[in-house]
Structure formats: C-alpha cells, structure tokens
PDB file of N, CA and C in Angstrom:
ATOM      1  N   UNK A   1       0.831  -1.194   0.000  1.00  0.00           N
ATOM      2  CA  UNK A   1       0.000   0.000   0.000  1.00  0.00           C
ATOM      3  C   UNK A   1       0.875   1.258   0.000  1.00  0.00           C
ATOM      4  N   UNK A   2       1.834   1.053   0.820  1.00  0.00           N
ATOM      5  CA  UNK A   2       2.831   2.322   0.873  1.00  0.00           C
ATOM      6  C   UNK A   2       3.615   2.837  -0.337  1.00  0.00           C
ATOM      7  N   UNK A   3       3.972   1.530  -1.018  1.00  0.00           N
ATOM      8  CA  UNK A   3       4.473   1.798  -2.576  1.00  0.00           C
ATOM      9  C   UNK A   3       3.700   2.447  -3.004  1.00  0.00           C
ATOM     10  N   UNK A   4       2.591   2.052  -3.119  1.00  0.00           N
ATOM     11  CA  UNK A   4       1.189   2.312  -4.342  1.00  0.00           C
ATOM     12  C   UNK A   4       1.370   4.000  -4.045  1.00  0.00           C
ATOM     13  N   UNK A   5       1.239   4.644  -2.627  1.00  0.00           N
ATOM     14  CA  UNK A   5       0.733   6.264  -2.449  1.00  0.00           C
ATOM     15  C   UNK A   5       2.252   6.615  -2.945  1.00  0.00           C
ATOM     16  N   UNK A   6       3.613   6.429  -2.599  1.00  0.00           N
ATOM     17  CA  UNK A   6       5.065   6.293  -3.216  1.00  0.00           C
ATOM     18  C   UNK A   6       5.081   6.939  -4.757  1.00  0.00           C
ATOM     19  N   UNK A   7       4.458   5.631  -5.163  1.00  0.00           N
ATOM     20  CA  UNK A   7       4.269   6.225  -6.891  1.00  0.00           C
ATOM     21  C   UNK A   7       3.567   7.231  -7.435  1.00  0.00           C
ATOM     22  N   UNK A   8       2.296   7.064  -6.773  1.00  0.00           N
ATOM     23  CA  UNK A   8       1.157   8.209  -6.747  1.00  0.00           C
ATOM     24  C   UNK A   8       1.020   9.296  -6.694  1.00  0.00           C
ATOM     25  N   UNK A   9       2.012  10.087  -5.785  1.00  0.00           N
ATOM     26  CA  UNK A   9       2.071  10.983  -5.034  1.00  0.00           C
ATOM     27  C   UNK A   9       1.811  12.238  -5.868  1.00  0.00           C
ATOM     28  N   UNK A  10       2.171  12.102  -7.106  1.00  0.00           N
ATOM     29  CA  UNK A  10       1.692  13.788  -7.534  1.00  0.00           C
ATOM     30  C   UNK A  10       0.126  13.492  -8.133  1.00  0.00           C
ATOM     31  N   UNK A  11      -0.178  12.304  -7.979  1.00  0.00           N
ATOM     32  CA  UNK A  11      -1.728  12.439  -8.723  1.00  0.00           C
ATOM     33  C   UNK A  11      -2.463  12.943  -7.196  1.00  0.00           C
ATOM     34  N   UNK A  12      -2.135  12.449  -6.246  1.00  0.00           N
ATOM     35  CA  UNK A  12      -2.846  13.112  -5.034  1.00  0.00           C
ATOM     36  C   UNK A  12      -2.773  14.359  -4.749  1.00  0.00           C
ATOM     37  N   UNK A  13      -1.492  14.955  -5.278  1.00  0.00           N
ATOM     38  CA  UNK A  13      -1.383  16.320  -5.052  1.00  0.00           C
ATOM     39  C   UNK A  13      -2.425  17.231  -6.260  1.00  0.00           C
ATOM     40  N   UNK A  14      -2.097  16.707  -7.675  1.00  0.00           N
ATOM     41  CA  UNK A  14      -3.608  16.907  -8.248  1.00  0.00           C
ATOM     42  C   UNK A  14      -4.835  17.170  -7.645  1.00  0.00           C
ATOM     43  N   UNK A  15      -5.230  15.909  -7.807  1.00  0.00           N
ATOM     44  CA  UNK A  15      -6.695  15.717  -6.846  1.00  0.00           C
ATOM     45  C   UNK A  15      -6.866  16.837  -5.681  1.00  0.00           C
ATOM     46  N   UNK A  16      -5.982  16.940  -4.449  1.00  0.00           N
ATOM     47  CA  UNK A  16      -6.376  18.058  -3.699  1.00  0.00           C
ATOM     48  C   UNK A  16      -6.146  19.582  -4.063  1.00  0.00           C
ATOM     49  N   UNK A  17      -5.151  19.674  -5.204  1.00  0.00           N
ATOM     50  CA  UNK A  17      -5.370  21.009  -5.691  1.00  0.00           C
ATOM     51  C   UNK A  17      -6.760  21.095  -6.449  1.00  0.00           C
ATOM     52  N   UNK A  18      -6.762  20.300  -7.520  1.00  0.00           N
ATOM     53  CA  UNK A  18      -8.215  20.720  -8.404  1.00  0.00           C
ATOM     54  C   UNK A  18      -9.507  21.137  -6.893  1.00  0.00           C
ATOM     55  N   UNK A  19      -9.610  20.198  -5.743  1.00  0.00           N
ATOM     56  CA  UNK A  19     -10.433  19.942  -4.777  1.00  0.00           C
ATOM     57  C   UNK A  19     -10.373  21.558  -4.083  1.00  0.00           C
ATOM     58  N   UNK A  20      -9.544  21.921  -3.640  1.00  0.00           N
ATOM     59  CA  UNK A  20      -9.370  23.087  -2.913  1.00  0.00           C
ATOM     60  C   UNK A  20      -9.876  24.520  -4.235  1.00  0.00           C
ATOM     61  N   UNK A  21      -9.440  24.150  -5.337  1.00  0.00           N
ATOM     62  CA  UNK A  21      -9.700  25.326  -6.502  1.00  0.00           C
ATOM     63  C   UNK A  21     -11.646  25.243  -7.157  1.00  0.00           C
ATOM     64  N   UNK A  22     -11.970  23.822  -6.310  1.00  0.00           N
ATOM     65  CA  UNK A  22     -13.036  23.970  -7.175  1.00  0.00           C
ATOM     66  C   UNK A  22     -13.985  24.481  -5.888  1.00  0.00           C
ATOM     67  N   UNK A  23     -13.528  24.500  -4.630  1.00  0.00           N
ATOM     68  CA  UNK A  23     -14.190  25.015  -3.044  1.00  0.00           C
ATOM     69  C   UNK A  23     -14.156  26.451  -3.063  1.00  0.00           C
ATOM     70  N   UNK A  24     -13.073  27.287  -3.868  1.00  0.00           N
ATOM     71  CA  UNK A  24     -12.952  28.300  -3.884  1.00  0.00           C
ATOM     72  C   UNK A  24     -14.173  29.143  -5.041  1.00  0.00           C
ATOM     73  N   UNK A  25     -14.306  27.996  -6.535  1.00  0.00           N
ATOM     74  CA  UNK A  25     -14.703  28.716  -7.202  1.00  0.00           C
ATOM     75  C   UNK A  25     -16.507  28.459  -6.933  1.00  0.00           C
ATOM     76  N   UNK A  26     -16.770  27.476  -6.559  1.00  0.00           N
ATOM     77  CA  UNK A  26     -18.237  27.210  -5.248  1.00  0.00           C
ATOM     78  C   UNK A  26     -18.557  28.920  -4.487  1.00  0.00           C
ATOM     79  N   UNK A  27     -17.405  28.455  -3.283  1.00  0.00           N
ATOM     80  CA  UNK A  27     -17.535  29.373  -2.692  1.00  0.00           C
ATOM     81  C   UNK A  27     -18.087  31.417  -3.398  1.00  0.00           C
ATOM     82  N   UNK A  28     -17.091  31.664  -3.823  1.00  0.00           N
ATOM     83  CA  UNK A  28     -17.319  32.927  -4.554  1.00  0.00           C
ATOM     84  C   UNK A  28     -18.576  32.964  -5.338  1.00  0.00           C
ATOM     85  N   UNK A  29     -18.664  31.768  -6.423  1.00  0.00           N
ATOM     86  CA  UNK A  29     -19.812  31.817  -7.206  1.00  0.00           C
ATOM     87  C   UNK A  29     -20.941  32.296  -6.167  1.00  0.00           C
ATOM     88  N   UNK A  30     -21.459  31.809  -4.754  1.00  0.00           N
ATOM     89  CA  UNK A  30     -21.975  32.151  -4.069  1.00  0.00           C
ATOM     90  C   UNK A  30     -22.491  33.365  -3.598  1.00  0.00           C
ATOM     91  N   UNK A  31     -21.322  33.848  -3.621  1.00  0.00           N
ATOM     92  CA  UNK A  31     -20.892  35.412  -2.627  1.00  0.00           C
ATOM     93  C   UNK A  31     -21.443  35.941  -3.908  1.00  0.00           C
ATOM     94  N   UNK A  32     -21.150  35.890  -5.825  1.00  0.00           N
ATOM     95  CA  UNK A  32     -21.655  37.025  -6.493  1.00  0.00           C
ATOM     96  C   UNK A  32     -23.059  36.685  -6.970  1.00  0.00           C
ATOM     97  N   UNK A  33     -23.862  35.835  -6.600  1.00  0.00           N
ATOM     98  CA  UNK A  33     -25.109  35.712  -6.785  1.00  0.00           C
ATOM     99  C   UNK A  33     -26.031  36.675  -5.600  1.00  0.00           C
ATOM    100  N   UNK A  34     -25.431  36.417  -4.473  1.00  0.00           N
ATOM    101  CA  UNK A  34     -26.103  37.210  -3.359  1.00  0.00           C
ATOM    102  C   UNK A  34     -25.870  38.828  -3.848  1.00  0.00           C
ATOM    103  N   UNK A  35     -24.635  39.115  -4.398  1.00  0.00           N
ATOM    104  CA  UNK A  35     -24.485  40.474  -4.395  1.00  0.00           C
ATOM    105  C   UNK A  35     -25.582  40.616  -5.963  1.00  0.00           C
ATOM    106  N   UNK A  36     -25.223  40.168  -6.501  1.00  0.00           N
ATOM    107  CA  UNK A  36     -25.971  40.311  -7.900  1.00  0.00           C
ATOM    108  C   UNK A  36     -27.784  40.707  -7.520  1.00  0.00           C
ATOM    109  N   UNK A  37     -28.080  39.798  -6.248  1.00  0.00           N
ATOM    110  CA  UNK A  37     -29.087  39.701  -6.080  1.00  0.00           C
ATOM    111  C   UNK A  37     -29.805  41.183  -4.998  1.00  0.00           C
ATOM    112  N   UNK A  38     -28.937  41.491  -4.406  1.00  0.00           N
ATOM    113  CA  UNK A  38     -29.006  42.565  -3.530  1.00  0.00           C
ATOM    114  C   UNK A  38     -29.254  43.726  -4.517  1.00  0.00           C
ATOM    115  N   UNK A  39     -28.305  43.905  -5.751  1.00  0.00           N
ATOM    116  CA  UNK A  39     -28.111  45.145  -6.687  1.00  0.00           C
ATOM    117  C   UNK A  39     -29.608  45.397  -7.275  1.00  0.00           C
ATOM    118  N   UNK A  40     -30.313  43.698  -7.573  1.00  0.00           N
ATOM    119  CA  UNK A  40     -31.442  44.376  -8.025  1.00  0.00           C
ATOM    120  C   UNK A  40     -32.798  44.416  -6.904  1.00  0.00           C
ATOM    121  N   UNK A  41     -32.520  44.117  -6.249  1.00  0.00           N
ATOM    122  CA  UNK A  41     -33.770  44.675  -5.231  1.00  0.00           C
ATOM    123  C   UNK A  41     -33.158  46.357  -5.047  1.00  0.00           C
ATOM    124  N   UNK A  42     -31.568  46.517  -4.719  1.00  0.00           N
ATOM    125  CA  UNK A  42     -31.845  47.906  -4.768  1.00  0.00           C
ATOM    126  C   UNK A  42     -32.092  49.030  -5.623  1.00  0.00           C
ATOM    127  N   UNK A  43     -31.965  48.193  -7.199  1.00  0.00           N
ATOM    128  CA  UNK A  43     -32.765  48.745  -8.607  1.00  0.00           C
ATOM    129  C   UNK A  43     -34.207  48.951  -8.373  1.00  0.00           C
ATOM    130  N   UNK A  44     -34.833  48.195  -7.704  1.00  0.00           N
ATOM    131  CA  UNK A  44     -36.245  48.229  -7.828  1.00  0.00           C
ATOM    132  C   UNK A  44     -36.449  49.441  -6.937  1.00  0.00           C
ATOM    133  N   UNK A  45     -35.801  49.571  -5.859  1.00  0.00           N
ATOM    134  CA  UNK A  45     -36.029  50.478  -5.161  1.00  0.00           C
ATOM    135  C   UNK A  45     -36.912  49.770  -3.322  1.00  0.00           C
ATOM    136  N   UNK A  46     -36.709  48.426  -3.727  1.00  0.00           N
ATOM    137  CA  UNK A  46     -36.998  47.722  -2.195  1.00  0.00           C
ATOM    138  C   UNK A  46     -36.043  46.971  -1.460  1.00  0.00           C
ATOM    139  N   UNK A  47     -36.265  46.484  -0.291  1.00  0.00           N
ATOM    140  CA  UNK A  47     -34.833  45.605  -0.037  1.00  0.00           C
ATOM    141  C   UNK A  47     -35.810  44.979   0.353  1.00  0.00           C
ATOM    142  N   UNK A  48     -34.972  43.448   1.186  1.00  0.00           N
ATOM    143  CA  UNK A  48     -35.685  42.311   1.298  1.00  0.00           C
ATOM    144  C   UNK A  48     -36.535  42.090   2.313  1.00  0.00           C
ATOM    145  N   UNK A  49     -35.863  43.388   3.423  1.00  0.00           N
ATOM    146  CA  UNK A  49     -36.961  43.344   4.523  1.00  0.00           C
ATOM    147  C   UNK A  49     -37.926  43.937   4.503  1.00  0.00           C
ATOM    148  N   UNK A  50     -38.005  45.553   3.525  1.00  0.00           N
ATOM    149  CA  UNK A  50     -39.185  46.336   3.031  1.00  0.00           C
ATOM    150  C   UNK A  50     -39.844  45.577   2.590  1.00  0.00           C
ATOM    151  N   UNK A  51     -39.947  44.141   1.734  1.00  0.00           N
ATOM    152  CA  UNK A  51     -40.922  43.888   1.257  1.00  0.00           C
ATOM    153  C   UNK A  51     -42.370  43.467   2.078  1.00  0.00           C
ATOM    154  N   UNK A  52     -41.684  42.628   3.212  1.00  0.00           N
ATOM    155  CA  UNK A  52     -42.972  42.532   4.315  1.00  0.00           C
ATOM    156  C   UNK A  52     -44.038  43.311   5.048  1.00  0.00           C
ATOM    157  N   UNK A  53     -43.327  45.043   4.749  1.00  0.00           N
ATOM    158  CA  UNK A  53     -43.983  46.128   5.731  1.00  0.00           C
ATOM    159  C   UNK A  53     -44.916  46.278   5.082  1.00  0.00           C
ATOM    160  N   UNK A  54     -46.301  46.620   5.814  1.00  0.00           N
ATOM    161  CA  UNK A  54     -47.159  47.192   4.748  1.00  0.00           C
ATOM    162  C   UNK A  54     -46.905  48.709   4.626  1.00  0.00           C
ATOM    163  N   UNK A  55     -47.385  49.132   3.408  1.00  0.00           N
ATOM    164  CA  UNK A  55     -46.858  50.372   3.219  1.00  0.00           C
ATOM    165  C   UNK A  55     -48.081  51.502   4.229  1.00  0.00           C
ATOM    166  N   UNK A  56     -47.313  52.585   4.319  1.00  0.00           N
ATOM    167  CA  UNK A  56     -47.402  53.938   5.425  1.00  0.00           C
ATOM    168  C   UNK A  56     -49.318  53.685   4.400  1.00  0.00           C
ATOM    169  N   UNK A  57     -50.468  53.988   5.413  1.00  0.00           N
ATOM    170  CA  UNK A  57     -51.767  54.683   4.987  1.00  0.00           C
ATOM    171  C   UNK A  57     -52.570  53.375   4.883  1.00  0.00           C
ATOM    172  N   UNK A  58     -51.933  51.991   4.308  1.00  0.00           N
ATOM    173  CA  UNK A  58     -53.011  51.009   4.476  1.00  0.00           C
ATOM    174  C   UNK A  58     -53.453  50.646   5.339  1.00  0.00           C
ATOM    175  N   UNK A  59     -52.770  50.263   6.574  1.00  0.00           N
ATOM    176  CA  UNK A  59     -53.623  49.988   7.601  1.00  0.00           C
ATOM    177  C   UNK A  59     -54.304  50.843   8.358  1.00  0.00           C
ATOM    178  N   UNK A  60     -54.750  51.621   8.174  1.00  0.00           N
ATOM    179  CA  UNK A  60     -55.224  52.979   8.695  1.00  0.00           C
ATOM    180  C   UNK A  60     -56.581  53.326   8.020  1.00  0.00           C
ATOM    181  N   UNK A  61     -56.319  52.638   7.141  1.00  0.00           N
ATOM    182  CA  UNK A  61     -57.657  52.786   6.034  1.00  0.00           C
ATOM    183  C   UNK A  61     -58.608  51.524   5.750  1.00  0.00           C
ATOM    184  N   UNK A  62     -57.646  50.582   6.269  1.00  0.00           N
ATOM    185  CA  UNK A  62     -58.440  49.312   6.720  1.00  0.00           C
ATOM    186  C   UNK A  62     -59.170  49.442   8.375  1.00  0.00           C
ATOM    187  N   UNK A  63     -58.608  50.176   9.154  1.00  0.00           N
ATOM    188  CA  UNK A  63     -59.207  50.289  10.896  1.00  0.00           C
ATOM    189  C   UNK A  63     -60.729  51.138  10.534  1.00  0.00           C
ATOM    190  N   UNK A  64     -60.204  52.095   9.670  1.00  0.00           N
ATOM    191  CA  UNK A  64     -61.569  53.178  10.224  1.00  0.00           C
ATOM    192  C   UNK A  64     -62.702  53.152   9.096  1.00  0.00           C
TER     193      UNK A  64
END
C-alpha cells in the first residue's frame, strides 16, 4: 500500500489542488449571486426586509 501512495504521489497532489480550486470557485460563485441579487432589489427600489412592511396609509384605512 505504501508503494502504491510512493508512486502516486503527484496524482494526489492533483486531486487536492483541483479539490481546494473547485471550493474556492463554489464558494465565490456564491458570494456574487447574493451580491448580484441585492443590486437588483436595490434597482427596484426595495430591499428584502421592506418587502414585508405594509406600506405607510393602508392599515389605517383598513381600521376606520
């Protein structure tokens, strides 16, 4: 078994580079979807927590 990793040794080093480069490009892909996603709620002119409020005058006009 010890031979076998012996001979091996730069295909393992492969394997955990591609492994670590493909965690990185995961990772980020991540990070620019959220931002991508933030830019257009703040295009619209709402963010994600405004969307739940009701807006200023409706409920006021629903009480009376």
């Amino acid at each position: 078994m010890i031979s076998f990793i012996e001979k091996t040794w730069f295909v393992w080093w492969i394997l955990a580079i591609l492994f670590i480069l493909r965690w990185f490009n995961v990772f980020l892909s991540d990070a620019d979807e959220e931002i991508a996603f933030e830019a257009v709620e703040r295009a619209k002119g709402t963010s994600a927590g405004a969307s739940k409020q009701i807006p200023s005058g409706t409920a006021g006009s629903l009480l009376t």
